[in-house]
PDB file of N, CA and C in Angstrom:
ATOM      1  N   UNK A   1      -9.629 -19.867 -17.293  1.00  0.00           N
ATOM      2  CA  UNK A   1      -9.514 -19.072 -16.087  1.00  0.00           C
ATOM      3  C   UNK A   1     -10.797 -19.236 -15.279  1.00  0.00           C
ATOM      4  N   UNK A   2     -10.613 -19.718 -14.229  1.00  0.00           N
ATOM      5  CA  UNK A   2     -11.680 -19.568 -13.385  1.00  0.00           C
ATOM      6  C   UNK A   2     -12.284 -18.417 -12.637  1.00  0.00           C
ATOM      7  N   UNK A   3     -13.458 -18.400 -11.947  1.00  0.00           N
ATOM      8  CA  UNK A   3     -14.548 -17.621 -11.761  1.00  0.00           C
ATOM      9  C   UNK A   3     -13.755 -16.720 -10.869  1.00  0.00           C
ATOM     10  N   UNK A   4     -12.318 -17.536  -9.641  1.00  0.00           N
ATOM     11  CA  UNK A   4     -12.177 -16.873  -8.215  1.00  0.00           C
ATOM     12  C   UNK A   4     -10.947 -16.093  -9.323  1.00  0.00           C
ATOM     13  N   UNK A   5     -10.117 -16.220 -10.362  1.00  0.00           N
ATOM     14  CA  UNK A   5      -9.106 -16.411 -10.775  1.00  0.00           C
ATOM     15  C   UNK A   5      -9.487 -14.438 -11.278  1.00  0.00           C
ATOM     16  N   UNK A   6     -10.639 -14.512 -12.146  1.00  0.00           N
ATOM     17  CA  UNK A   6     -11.071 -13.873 -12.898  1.00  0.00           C
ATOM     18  C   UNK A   6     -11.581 -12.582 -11.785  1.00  0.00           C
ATOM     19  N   UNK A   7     -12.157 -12.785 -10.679  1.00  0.00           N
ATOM     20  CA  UNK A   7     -12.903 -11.679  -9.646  1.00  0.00           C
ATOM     21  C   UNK A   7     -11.455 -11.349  -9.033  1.00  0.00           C
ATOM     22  N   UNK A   8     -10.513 -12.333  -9.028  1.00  0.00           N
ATOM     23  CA  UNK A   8      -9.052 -11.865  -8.076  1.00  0.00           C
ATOM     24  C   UNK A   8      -8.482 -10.795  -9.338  1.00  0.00           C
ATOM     25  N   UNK A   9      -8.196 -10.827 -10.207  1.00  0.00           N
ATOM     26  CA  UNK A   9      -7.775  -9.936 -11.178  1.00  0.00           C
ATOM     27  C   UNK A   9      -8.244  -8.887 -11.371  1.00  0.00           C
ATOM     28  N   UNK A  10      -9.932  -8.652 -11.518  1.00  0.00           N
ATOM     29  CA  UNK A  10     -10.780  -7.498 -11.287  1.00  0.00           C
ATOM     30  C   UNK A  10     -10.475  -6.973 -10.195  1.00  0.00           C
ATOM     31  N   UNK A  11     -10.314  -7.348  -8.708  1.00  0.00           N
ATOM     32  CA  UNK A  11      -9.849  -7.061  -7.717  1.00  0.00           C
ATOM     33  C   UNK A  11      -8.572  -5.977  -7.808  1.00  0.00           C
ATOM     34  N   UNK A  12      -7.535  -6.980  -8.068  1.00  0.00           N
ATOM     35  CA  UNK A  12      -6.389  -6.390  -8.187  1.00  0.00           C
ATOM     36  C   UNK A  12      -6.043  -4.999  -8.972  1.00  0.00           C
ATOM     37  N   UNK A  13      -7.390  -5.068 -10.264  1.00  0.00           N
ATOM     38  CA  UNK A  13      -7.575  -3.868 -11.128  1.00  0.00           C
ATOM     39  C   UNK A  13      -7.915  -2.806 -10.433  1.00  0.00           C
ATOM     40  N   UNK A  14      -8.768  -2.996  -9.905  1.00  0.00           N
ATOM     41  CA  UNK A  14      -9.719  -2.011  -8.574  1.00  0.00           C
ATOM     42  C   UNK A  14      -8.551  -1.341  -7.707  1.00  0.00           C
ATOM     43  N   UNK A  15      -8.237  -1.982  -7.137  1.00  0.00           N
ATOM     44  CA  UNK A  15      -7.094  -2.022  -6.169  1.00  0.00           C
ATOM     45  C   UNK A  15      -5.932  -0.972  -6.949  1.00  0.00           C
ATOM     46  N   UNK A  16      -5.425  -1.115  -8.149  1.00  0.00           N
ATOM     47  CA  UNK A  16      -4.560  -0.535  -8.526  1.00  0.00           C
ATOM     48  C   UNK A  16      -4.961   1.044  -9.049  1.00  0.00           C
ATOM     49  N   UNK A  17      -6.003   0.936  -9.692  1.00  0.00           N
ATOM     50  CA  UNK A  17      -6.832   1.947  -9.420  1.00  0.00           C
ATOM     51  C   UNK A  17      -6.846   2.878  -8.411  1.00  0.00           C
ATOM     52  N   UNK A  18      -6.979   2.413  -7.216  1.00  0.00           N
ATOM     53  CA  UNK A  18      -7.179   3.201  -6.086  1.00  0.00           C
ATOM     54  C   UNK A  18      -5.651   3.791  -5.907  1.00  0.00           C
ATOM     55  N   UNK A  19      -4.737   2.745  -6.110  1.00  0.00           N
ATOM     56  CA  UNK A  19      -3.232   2.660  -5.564  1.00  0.00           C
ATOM     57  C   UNK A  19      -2.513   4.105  -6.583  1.00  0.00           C
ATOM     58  N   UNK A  20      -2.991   4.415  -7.732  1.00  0.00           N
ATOM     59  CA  UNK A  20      -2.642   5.180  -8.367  1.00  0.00           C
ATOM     60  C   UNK A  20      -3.494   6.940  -7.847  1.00  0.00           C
ATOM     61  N   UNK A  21      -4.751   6.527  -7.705  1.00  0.00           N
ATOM     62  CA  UNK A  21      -5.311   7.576  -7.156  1.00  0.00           C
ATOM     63  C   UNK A  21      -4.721   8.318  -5.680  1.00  0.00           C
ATOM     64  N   UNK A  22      -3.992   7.427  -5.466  1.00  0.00           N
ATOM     65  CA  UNK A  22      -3.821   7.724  -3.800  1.00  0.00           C
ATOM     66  C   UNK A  22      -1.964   8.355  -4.416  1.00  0.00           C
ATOM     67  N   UNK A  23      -1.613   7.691  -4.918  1.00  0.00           N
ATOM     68  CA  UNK A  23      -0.499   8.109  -5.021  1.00  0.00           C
ATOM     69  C   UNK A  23      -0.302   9.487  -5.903  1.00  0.00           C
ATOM     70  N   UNK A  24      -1.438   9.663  -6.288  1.00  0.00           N
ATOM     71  CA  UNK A  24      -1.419  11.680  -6.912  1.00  0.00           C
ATOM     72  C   UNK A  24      -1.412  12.173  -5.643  1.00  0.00           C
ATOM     73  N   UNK A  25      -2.729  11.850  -4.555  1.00  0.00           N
ATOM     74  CA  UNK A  25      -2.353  12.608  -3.737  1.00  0.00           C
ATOM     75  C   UNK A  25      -1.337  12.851  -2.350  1.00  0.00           C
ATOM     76  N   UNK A  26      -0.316  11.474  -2.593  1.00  0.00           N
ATOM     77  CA  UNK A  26       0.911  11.417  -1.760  1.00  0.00           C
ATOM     78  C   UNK A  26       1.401  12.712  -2.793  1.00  0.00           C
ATOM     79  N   UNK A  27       1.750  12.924  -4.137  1.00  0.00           N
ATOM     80  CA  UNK A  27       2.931  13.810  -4.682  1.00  0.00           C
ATOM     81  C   UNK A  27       1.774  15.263  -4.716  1.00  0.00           C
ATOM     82  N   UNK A  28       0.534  15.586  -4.730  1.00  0.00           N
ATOM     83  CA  UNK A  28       0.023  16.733  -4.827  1.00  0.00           C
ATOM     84  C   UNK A  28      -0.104  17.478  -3.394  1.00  0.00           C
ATOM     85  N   UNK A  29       0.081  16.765  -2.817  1.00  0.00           N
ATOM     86  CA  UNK A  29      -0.085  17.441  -0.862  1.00  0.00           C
ATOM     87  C   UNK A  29      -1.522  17.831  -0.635  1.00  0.00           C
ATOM     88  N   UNK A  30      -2.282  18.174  -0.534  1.00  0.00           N
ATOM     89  CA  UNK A  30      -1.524  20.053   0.234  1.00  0.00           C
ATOM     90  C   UNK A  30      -0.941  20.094   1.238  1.00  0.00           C
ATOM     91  N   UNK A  31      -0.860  19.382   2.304  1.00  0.00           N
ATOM     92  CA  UNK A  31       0.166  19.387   3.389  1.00  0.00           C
ATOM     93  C   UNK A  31       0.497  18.218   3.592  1.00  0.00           C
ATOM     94  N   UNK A  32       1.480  18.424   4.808  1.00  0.00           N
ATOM     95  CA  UNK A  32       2.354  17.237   5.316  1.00  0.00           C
ATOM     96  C   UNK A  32       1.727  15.873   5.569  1.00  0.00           C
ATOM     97  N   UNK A  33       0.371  16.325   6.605  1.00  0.00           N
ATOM     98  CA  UNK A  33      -0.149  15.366   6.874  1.00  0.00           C
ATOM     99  C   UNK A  33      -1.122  14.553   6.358  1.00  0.00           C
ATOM    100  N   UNK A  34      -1.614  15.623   5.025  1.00  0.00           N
ATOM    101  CA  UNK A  34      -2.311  14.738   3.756  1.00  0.00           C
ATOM    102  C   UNK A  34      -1.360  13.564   3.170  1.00  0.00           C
ATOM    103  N   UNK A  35       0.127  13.698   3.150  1.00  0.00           N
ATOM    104  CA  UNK A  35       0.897  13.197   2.579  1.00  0.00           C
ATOM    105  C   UNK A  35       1.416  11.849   3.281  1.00  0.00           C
ATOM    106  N   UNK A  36       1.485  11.805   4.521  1.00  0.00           N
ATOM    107  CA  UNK A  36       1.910  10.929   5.799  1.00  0.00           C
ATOM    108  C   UNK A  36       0.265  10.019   5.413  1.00  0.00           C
ATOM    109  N   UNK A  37      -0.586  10.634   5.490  1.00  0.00           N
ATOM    110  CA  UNK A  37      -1.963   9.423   5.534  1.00  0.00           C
ATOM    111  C   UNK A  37      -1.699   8.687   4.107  1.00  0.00           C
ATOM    112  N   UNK A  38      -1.775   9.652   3.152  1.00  0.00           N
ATOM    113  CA  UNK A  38      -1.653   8.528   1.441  1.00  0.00           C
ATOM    114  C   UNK A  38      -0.699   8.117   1.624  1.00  0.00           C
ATOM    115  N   UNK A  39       0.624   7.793   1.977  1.00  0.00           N
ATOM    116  CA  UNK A  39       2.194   7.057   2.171  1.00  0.00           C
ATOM    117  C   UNK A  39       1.327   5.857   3.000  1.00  0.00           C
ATOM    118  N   UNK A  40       0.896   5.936   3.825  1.00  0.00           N
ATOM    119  CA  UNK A  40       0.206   5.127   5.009  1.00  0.00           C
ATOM    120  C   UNK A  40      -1.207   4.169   3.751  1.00  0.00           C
ATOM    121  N   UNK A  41      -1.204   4.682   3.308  1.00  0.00           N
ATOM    122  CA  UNK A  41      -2.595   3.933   2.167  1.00  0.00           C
ATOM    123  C   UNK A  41      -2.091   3.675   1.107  1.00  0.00           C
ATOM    124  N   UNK A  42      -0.695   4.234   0.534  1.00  0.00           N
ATOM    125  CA  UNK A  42      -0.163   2.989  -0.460  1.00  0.00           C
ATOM    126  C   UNK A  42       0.649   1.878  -0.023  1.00  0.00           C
ATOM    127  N   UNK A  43       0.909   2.308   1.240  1.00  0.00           N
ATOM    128  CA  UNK A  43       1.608   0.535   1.521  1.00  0.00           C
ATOM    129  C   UNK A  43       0.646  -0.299   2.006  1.00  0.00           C
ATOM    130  N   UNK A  44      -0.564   0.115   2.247  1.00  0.00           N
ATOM    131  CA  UNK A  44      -2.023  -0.796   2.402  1.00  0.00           C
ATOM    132  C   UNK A  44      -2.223  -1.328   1.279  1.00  0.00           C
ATOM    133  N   UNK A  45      -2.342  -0.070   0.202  1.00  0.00           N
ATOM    134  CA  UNK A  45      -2.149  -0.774  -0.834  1.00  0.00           C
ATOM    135  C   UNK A  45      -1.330  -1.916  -1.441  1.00  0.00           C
ATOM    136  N   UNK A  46       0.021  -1.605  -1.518  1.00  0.00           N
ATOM    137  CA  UNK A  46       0.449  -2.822  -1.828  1.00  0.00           C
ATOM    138  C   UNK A  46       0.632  -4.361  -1.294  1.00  0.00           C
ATOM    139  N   UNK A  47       0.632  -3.824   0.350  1.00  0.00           N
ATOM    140  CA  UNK A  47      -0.035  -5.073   1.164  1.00  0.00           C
ATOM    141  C   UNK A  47      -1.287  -6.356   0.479  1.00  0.00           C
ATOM    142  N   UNK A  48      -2.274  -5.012   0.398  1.00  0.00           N
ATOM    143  CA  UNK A  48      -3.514  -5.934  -0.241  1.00  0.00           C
ATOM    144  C   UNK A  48      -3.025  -6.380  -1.761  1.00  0.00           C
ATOM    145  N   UNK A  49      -2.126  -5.553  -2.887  1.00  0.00           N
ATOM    146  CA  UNK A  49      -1.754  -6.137  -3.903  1.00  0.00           C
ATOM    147  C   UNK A  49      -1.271  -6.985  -3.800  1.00  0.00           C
ATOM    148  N   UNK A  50       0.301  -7.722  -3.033  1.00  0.00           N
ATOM    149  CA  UNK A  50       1.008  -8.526  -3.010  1.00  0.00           C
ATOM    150  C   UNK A  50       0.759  -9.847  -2.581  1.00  0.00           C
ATOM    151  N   UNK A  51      -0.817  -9.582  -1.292  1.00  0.00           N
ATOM    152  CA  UNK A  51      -1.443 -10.601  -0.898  1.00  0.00           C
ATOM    153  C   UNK A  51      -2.360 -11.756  -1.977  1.00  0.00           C
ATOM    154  N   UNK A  52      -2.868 -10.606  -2.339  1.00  0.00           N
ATOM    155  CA  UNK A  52      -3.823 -11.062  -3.796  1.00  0.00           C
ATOM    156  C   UNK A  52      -3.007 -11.767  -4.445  1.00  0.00           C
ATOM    157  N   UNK A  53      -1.451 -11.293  -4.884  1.00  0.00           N
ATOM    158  CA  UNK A  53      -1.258 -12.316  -6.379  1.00  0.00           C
ATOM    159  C   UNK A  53      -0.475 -13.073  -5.536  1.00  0.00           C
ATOM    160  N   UNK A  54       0.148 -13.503  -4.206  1.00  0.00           N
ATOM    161  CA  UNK A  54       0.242 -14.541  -3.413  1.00  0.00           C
ATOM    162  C   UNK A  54      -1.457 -15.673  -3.227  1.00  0.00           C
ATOM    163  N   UNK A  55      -2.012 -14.864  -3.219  1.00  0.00           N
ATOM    164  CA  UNK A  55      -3.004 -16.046  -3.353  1.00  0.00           C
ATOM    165  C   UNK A  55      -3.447 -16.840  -4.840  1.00  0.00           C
ATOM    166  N   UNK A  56      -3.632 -15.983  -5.713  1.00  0.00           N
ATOM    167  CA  UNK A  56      -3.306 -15.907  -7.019  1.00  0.00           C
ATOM    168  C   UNK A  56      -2.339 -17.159  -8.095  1.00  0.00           C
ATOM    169  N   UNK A  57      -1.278 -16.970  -7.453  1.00  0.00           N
ATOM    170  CA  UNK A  57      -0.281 -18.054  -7.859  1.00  0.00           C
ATOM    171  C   UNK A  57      -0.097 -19.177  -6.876  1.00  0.00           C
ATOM    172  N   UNK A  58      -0.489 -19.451  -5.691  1.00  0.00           N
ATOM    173  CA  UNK A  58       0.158 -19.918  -4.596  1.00  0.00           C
ATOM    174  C   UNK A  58       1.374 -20.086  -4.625  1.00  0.00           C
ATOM    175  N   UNK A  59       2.429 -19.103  -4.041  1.00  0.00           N
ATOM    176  CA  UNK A  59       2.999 -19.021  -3.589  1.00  0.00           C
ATOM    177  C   UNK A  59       3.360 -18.236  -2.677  1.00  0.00           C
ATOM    178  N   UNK A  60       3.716 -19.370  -1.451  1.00  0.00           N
ATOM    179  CA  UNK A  60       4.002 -19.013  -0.045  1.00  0.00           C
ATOM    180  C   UNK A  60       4.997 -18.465   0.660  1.00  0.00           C
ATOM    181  N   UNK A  61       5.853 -18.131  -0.493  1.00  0.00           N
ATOM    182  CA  UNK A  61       7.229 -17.883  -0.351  1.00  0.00           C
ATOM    183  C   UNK A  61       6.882 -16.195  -0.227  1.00  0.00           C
ATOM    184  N   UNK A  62       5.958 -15.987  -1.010  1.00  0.00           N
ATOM    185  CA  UNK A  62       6.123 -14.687  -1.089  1.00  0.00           C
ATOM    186  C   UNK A  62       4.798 -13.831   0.055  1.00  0.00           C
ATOM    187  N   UNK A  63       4.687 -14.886   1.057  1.00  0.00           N
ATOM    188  CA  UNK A  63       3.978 -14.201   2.223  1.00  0.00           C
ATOM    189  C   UNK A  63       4.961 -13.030   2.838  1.00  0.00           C
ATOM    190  N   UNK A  64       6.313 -13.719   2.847  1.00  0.00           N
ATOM    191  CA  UNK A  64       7.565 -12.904   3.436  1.00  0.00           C
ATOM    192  C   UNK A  64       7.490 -11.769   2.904  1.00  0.00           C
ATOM    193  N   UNK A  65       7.298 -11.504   1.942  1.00  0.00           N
ATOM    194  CA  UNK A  65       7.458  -9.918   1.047  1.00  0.00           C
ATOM    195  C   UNK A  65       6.403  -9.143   1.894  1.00  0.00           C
ATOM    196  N   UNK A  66       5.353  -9.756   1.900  1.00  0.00           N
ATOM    197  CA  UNK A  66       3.811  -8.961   2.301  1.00  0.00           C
ATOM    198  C   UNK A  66       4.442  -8.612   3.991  1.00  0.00           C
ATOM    199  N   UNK A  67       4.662  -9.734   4.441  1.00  0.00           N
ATOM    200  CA  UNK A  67       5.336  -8.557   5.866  1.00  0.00           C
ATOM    201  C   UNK A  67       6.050  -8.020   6.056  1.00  0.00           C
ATOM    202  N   UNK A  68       7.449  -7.931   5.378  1.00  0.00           N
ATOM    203  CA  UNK A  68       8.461  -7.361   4.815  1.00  0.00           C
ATOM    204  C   UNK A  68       7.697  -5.678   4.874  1.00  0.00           C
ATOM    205  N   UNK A  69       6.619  -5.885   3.650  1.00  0.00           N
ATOM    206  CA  UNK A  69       6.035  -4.691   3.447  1.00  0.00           C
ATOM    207  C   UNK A  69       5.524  -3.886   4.337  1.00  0.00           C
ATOM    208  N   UNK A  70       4.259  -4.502   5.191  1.00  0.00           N
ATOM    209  CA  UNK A  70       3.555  -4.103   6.413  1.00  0.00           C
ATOM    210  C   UNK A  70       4.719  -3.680   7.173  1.00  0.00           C
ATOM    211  N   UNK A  71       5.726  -4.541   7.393  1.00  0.00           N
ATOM    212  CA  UNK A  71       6.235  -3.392   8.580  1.00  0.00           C
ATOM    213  C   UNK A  71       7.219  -2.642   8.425  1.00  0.00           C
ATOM    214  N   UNK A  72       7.660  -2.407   6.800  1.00  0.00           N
ATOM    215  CA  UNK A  72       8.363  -0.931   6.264  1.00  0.00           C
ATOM    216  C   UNK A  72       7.032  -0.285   6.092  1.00  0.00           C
ATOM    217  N   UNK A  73       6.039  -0.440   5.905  1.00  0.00           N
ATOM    218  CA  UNK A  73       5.411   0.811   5.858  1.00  0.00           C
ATOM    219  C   UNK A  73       4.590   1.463   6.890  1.00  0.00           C
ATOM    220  N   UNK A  74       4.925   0.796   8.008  1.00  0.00           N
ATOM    221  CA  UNK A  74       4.422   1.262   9.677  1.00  0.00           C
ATOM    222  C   UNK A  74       5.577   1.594  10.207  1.00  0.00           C
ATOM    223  N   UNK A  75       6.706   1.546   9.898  1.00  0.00           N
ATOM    224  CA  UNK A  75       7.734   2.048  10.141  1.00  0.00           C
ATOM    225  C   UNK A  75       7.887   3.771   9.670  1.00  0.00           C
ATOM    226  N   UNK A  76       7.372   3.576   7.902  1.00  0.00           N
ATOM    227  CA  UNK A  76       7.666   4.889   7.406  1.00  0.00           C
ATOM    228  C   UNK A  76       6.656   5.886   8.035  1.00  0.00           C
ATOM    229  N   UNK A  77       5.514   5.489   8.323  1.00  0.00           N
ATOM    230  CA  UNK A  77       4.290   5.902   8.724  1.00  0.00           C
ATOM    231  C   UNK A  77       4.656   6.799  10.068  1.00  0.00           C
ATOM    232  N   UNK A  78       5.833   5.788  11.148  1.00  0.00           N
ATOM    233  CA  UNK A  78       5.947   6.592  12.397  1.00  0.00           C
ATOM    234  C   UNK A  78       6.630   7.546  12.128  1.00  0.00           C
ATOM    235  N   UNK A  79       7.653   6.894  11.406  1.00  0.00           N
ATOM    236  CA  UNK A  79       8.777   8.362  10.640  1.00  0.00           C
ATOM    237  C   UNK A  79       8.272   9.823  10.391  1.00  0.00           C
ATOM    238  N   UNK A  80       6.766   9.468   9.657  1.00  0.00           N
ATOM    239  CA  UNK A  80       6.712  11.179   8.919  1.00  0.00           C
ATOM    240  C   UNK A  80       5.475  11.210  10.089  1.00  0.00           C
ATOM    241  N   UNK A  81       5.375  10.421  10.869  1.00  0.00           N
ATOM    242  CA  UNK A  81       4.079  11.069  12.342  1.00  0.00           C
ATOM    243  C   UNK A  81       5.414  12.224  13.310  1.00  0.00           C
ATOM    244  N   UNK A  82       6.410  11.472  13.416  1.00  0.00           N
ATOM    245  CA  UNK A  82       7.464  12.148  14.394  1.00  0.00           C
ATOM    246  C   UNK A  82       8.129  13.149  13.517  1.00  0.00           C
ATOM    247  N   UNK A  83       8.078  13.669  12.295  1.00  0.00           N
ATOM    248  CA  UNK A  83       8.612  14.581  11.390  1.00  0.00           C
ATOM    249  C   UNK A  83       7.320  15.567  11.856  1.00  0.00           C
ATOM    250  N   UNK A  84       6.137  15.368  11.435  1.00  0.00           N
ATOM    251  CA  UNK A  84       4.825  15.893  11.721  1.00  0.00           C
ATOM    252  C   UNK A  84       5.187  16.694  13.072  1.00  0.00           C
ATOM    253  N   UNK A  85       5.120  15.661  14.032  1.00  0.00           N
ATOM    254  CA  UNK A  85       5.606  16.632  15.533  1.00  0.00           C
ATOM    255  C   UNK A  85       6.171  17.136  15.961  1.00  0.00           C
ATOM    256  N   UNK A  86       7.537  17.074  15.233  1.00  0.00           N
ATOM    257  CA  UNK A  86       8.789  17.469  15.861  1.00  0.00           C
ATOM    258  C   UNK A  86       9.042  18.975  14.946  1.00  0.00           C
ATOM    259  N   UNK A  87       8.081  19.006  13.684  1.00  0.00           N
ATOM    260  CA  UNK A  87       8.875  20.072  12.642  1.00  0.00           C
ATOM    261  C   UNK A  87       9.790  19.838  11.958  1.00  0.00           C
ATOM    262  N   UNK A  88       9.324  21.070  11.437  1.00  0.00           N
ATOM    263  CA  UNK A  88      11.009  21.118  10.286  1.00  0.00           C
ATOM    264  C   UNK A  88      12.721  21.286  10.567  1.00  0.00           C
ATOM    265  N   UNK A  89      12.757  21.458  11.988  1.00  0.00           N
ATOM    266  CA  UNK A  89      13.686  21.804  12.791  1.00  0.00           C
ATOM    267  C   UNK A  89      14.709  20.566  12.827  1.00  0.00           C
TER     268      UNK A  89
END
């Protein structure tokens, strides 16, 4: 295993790390809009995950997934911004 092979994996560890931390506080709240920002930072998250082991393996096929991703999760992002504004109504 090489040096970039070995720091991309530590990476990805890091990364998942965070991805788990963030995702207590998508399910712990305390409010709505704590919840709308971590939803908004785990699909960053997995953005940056999916990119990594696309670089990782090379394969290019799976760039498609990574935008796939980015723009379901700027999608979900506007979703719970216009839930945010509009209320519970």
């Amino acid at each position: 295993m090489t040096l970039f092979q070995l720091s991309m994996s530590g990476l990805m560890f890091i990364l998942s790390i965070s991805l788990g931390v963030t995702t207590w506080r998508l399910l712990r709240g305390p409010s709505i809009p704590d919840r709308a920002v971590a939803f908004d930072m785990i699909m960053i998250h997995l953005v940056g995950l999916i990119a990594m082991y696309v670089v990782i393996v090379s394969q290019e096929v799976l760039i498609d997934a990574v935008l796939v991703v980015a723009v379901l999760g700027f999608l979900g992002t506007v979703a719970l911004a216009r839930f945010i504004e509009e209320g519970r109504s």
